[in-house]
PDB file of N, CA and C in Angstrom:
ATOM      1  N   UNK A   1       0.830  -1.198   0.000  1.00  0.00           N
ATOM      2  CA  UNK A   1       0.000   0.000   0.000  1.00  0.00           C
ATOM      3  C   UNK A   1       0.868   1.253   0.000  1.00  0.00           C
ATOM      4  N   UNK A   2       1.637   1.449   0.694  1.00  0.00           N
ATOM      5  CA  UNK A   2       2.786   2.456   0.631  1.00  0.00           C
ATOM      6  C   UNK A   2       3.259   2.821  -0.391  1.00  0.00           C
ATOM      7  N   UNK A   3       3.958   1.775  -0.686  1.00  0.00           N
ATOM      8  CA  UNK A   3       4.998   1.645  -2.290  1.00  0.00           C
ATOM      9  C   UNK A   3       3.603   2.227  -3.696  1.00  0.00           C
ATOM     10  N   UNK A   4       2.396   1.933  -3.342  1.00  0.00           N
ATOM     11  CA  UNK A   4       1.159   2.389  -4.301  1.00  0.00           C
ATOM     12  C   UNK A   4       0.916   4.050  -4.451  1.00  0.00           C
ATOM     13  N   UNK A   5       1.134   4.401  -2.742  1.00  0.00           N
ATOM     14  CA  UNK A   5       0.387   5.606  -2.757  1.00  0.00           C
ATOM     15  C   UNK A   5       1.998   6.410  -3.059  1.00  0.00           C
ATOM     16  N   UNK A   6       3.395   6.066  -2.408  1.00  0.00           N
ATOM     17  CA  UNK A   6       4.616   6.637  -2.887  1.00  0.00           C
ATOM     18  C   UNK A   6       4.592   7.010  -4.625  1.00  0.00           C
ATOM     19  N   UNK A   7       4.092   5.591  -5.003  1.00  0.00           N
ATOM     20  CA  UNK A   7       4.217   5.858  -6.639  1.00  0.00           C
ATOM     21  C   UNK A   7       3.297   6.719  -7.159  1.00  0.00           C
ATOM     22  N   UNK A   8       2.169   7.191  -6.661  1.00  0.00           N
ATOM     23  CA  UNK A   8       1.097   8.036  -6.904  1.00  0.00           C
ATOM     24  C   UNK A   8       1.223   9.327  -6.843  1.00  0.00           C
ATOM     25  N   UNK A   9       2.008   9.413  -5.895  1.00  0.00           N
ATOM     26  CA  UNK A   9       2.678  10.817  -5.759  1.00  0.00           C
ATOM     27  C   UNK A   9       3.583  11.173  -6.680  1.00  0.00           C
ATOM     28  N   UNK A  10       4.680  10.523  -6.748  1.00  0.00           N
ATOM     29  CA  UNK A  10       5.606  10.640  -7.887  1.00  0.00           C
ATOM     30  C   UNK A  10       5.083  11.388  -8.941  1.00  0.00           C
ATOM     31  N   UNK A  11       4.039  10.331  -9.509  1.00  0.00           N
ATOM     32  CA  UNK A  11       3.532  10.245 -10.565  1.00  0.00           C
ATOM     33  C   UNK A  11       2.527  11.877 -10.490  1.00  0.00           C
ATOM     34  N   UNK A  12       1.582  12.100  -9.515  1.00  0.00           N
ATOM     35  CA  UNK A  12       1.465  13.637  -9.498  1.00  0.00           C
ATOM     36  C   UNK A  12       2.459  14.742  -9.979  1.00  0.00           C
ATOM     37  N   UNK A  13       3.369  14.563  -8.852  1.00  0.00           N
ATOM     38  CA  UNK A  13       4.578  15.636  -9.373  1.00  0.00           C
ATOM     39  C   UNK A  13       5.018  15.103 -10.535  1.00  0.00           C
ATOM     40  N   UNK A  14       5.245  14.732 -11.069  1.00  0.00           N
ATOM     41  CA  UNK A  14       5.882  14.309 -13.103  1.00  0.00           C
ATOM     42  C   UNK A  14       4.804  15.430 -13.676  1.00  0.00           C
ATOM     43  N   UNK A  15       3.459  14.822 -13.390  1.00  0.00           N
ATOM     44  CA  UNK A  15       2.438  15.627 -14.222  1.00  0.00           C
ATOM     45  C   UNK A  15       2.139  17.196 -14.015  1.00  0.00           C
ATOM     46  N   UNK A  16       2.507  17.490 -12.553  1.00  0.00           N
ATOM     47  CA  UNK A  16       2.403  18.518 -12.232  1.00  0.00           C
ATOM     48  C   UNK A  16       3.773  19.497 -12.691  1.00  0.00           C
ATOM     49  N   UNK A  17       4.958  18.918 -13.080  1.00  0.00           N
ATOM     50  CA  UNK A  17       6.105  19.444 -13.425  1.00  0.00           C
ATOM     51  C   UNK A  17       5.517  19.960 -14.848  1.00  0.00           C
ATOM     52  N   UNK A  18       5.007  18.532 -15.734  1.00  0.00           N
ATOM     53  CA  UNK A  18       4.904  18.732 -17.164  1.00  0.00           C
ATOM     54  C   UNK A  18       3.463  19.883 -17.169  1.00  0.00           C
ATOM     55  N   UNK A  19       2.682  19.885 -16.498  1.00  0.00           N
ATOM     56  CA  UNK A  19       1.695  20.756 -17.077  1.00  0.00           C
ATOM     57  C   UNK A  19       2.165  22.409 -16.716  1.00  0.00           C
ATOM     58  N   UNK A  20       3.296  23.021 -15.664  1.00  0.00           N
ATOM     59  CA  UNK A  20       3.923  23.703 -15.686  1.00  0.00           C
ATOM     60  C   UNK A  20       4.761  24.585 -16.943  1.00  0.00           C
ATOM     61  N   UNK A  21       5.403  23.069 -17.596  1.00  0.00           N
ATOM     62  CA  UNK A  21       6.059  23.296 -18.926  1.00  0.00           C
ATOM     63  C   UNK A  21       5.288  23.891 -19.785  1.00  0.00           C
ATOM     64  N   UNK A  22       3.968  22.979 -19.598  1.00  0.00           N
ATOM     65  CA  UNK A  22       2.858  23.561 -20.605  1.00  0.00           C
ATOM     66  C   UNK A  22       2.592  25.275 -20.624  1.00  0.00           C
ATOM     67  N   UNK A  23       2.057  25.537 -19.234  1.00  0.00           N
ATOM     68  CA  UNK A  23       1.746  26.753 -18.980  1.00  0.00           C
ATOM     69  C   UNK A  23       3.009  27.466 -19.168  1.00  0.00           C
ATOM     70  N   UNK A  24       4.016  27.483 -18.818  1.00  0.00           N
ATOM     71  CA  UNK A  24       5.300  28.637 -18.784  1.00  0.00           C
ATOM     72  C   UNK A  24       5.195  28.527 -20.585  1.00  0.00           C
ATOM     73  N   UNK A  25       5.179  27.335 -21.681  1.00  0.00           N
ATOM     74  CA  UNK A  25       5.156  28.067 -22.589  1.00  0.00           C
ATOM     75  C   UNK A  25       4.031  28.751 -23.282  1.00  0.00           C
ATOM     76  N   UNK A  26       2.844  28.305 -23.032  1.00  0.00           N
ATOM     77  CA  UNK A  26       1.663  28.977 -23.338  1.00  0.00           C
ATOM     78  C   UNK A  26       1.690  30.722 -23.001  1.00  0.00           C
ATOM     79  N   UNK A  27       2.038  30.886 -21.544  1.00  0.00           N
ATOM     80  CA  UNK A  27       2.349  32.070 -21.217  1.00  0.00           C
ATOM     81  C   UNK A  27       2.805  32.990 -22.219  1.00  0.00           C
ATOM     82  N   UNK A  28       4.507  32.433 -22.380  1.00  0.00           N
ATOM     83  CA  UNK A  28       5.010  33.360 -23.224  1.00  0.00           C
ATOM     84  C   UNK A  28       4.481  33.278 -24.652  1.00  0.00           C
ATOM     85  N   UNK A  29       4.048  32.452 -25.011  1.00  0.00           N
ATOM     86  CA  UNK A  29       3.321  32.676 -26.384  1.00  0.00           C
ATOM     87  C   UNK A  29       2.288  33.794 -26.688  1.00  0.00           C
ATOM     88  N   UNK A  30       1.521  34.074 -25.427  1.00  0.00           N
ATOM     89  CA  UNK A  30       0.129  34.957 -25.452  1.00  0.00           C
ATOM     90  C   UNK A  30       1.037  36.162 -25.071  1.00  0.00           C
ATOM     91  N   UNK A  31       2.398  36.365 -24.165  1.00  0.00           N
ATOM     92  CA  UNK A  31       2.786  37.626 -24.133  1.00  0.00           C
ATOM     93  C   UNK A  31       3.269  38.070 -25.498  1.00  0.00           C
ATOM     94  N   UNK A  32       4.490  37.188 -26.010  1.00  0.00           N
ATOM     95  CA  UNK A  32       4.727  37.585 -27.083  1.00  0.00           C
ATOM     96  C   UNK A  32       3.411  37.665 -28.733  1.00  0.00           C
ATOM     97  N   UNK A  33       2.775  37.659 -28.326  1.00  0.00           N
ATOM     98  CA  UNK A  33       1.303  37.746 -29.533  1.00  0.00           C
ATOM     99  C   UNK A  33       0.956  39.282 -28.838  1.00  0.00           C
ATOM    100  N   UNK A  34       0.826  38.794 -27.467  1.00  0.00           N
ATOM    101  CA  UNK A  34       0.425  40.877 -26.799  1.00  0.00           C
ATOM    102  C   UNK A  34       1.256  41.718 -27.380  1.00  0.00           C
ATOM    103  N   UNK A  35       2.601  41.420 -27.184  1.00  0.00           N
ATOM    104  CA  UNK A  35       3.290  42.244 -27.875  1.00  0.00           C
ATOM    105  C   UNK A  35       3.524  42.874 -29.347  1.00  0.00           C
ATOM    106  N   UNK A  36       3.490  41.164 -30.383  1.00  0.00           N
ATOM    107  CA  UNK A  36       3.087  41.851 -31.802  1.00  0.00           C
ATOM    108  C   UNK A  36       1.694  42.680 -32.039  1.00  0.00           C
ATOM    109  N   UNK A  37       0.722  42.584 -30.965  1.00  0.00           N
ATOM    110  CA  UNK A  37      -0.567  43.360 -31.536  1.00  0.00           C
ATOM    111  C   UNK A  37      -0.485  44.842 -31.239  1.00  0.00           C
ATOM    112  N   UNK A  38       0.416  45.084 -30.265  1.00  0.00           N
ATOM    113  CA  UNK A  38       0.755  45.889 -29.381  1.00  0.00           C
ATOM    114  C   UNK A  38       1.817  46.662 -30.578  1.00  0.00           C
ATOM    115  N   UNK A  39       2.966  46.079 -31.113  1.00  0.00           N
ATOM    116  CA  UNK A  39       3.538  46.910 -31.923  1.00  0.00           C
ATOM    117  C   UNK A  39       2.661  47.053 -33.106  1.00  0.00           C
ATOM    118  N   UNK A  40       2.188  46.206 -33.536  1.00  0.00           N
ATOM    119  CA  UNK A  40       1.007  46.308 -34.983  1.00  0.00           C
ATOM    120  C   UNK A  40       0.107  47.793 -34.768  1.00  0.00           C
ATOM    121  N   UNK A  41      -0.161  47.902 -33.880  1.00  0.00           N
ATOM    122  CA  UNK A  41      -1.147  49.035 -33.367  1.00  0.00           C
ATOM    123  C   UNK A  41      -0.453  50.457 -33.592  1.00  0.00           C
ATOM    124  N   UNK A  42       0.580  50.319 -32.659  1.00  0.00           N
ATOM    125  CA  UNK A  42       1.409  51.191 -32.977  1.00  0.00           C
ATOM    126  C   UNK A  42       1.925  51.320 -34.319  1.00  0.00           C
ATOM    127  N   UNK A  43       2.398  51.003 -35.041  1.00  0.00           N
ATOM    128  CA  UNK A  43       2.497  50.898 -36.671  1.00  0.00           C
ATOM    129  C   UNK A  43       1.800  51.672 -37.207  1.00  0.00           C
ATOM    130  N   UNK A  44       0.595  51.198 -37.024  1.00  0.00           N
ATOM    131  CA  UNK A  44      -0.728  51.625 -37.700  1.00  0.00           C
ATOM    132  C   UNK A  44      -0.732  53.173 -37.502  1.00  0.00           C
ATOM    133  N   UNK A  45      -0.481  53.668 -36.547  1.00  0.00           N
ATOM    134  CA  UNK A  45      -0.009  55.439 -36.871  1.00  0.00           C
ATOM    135  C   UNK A  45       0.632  56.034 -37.379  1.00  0.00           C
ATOM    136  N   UNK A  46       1.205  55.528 -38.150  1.00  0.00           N
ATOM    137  CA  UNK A  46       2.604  55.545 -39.124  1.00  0.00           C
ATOM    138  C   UNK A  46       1.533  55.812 -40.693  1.00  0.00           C
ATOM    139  N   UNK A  47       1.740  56.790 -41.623  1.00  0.00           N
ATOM    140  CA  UNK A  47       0.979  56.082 -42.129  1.00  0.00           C
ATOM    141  C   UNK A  47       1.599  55.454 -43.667  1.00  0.00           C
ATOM    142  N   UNK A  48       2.815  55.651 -43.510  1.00  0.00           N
ATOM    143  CA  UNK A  48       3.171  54.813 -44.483  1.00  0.00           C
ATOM    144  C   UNK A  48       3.731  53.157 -44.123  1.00  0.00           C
ATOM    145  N   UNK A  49       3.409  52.455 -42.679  1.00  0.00           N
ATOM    146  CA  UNK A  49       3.567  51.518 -42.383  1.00  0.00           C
ATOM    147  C   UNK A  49       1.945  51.100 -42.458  1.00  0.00           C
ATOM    148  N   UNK A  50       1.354  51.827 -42.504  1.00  0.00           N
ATOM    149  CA  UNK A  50      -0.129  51.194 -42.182  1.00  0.00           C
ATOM    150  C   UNK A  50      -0.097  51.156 -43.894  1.00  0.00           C
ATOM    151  N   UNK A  51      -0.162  51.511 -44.887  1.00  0.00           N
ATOM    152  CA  UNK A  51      -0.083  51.274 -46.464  1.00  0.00           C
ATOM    153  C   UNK A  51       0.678  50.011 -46.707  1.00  0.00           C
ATOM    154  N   UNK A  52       1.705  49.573 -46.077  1.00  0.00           N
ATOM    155  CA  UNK A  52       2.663  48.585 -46.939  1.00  0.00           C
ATOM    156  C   UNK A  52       1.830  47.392 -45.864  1.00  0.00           C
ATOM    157  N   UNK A  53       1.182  47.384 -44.495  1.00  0.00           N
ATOM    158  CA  UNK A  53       0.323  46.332 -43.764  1.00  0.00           C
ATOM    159  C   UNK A  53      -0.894  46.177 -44.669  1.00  0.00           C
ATOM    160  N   UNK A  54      -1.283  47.687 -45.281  1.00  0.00           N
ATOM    161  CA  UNK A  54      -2.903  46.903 -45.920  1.00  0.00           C
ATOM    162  C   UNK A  54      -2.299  46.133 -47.186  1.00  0.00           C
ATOM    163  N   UNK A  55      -1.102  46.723 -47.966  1.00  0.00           N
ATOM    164  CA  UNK A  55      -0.801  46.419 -49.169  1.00  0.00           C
ATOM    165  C   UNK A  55      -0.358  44.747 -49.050  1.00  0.00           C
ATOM    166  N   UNK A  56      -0.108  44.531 -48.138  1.00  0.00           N
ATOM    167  CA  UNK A  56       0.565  42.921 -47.804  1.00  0.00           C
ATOM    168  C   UNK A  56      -0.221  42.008 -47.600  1.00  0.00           C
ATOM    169  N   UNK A  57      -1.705  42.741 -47.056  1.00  0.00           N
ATOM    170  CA  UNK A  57      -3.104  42.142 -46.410  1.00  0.00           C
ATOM    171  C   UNK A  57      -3.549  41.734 -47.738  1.00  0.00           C
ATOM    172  N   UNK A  58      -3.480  42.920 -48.439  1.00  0.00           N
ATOM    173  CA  UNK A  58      -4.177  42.845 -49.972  1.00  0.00           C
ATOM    174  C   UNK A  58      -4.330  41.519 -51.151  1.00  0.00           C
ATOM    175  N   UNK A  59      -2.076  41.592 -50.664  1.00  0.00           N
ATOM    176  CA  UNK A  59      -1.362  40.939 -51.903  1.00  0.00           C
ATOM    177  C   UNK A  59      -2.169  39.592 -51.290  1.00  0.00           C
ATOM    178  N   UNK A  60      -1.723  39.340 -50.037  1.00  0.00           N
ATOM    179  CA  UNK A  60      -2.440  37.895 -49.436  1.00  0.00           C
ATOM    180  C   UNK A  60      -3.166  37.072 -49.959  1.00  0.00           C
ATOM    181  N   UNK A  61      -4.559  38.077 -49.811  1.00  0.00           N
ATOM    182  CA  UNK A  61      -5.886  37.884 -50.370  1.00  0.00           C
ATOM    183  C   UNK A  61      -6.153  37.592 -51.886  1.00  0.00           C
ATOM    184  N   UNK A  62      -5.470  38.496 -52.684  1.00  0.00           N
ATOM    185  CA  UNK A  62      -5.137  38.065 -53.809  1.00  0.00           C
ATOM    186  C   UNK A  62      -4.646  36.444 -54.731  1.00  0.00           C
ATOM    187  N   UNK A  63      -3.733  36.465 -53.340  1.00  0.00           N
ATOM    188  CA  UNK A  63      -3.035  35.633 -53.597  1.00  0.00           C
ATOM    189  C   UNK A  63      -3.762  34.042 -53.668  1.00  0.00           C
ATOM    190  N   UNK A  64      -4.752  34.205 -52.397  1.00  0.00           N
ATOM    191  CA  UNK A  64      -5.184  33.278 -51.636  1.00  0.00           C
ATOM    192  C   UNK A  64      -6.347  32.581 -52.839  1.00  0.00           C
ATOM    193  N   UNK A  65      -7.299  33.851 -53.698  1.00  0.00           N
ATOM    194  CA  UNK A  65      -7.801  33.792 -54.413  1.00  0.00           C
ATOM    195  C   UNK A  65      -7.505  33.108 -55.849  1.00  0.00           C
ATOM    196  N   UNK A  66      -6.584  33.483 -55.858  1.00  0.00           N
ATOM    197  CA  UNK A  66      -5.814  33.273 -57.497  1.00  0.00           C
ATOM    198  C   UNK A  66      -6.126  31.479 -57.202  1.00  0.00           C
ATOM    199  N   UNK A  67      -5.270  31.024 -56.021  1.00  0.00           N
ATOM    200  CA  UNK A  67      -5.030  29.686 -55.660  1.00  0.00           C
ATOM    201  C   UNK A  67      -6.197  28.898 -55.551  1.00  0.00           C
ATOM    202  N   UNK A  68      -7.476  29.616 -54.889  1.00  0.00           N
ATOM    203  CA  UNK A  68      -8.971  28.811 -54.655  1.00  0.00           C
ATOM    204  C   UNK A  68      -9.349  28.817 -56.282  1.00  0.00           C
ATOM    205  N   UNK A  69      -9.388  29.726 -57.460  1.00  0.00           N
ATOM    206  CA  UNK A  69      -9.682  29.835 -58.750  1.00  0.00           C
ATOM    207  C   UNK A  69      -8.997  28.981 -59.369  1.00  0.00           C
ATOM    208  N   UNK A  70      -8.170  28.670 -59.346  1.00  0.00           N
ATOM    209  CA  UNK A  70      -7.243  27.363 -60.252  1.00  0.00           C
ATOM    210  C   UNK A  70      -7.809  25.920 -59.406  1.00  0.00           C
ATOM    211  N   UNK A  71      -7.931  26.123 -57.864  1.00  0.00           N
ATOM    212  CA  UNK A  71      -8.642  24.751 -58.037  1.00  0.00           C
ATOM    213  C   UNK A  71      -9.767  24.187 -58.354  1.00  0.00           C
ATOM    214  N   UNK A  72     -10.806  25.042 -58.343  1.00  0.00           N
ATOM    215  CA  UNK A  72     -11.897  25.332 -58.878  1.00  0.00           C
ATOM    216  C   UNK A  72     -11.958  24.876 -60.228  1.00  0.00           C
ATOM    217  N   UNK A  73     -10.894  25.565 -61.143  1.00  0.00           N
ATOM    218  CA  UNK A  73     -10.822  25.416 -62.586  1.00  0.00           C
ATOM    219  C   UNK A  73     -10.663  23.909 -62.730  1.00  0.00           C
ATOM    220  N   UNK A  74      -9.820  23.198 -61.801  1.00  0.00           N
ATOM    221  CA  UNK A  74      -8.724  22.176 -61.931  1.00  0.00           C
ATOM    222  C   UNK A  74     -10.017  20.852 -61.294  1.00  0.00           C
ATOM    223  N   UNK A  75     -11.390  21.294 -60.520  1.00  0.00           N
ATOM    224  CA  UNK A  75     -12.663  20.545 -60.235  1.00  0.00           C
ATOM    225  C   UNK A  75     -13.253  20.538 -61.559  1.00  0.00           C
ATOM    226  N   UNK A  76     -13.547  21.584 -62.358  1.00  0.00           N
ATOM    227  CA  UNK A  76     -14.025  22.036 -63.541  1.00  0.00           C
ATOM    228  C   UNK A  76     -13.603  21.278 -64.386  1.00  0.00           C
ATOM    229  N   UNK A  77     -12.696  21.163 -64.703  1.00  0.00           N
ATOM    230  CA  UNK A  77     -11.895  20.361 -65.609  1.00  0.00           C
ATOM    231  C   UNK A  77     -12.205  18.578 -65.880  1.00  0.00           C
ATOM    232  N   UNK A  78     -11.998  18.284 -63.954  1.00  0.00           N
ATOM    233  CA  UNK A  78     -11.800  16.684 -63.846  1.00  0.00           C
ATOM    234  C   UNK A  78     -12.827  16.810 -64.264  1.00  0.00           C
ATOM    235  N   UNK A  79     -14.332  17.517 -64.151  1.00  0.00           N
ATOM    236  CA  UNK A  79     -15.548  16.948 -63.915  1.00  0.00           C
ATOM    237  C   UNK A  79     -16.220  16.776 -65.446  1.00  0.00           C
ATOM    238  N   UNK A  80     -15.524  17.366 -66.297  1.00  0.00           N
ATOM    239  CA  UNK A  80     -15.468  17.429 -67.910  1.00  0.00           C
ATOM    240  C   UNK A  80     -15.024  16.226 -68.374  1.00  0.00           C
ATOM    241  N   UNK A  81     -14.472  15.785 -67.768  1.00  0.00           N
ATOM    242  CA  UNK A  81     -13.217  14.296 -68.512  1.00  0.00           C
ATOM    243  C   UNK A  81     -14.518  13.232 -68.516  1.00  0.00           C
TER     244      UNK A  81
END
């Protein structure tokens, strides 16, 4: 019974170490995201940084489009054969 509840414990602290790991990096992930929104914002008063952010947003979208239209074409196509 000892040697059961010794190993039980152990086995707490392992998990309690690893879900630590978890959180310390989760943490810094959400600070450092605070921070890019935080400089993004700031940017945005700039206003030739806020032009080359929409222009990049733009190209994106563009981009993203071009790519959904060729597969589309490329459904179009098989469905012809």
């Amino acid at each position: 019974m000892a040697n059961f509840l010794k190993k039980a414990f152990e086995d707490m602290k392992e998990s309690a170490k690893a879900q630590h790991e978890v959180d310390k990096a989760n943490f810094e992930a959400v600070k450092t995201e605070s921070k890019a929104q935080w400089e993004e914002a700031k940017a945005m008063g700039n206003p030739e940084k806020r032009k080359e952010l929409l222009q990049a947003q733009r190209d994106e979208q563009i981009a993203a489009a071009k790519e959904r239209t060729a597969e589309a074409q490329k459904r179009i196509d098989d469905a012809k054969k």
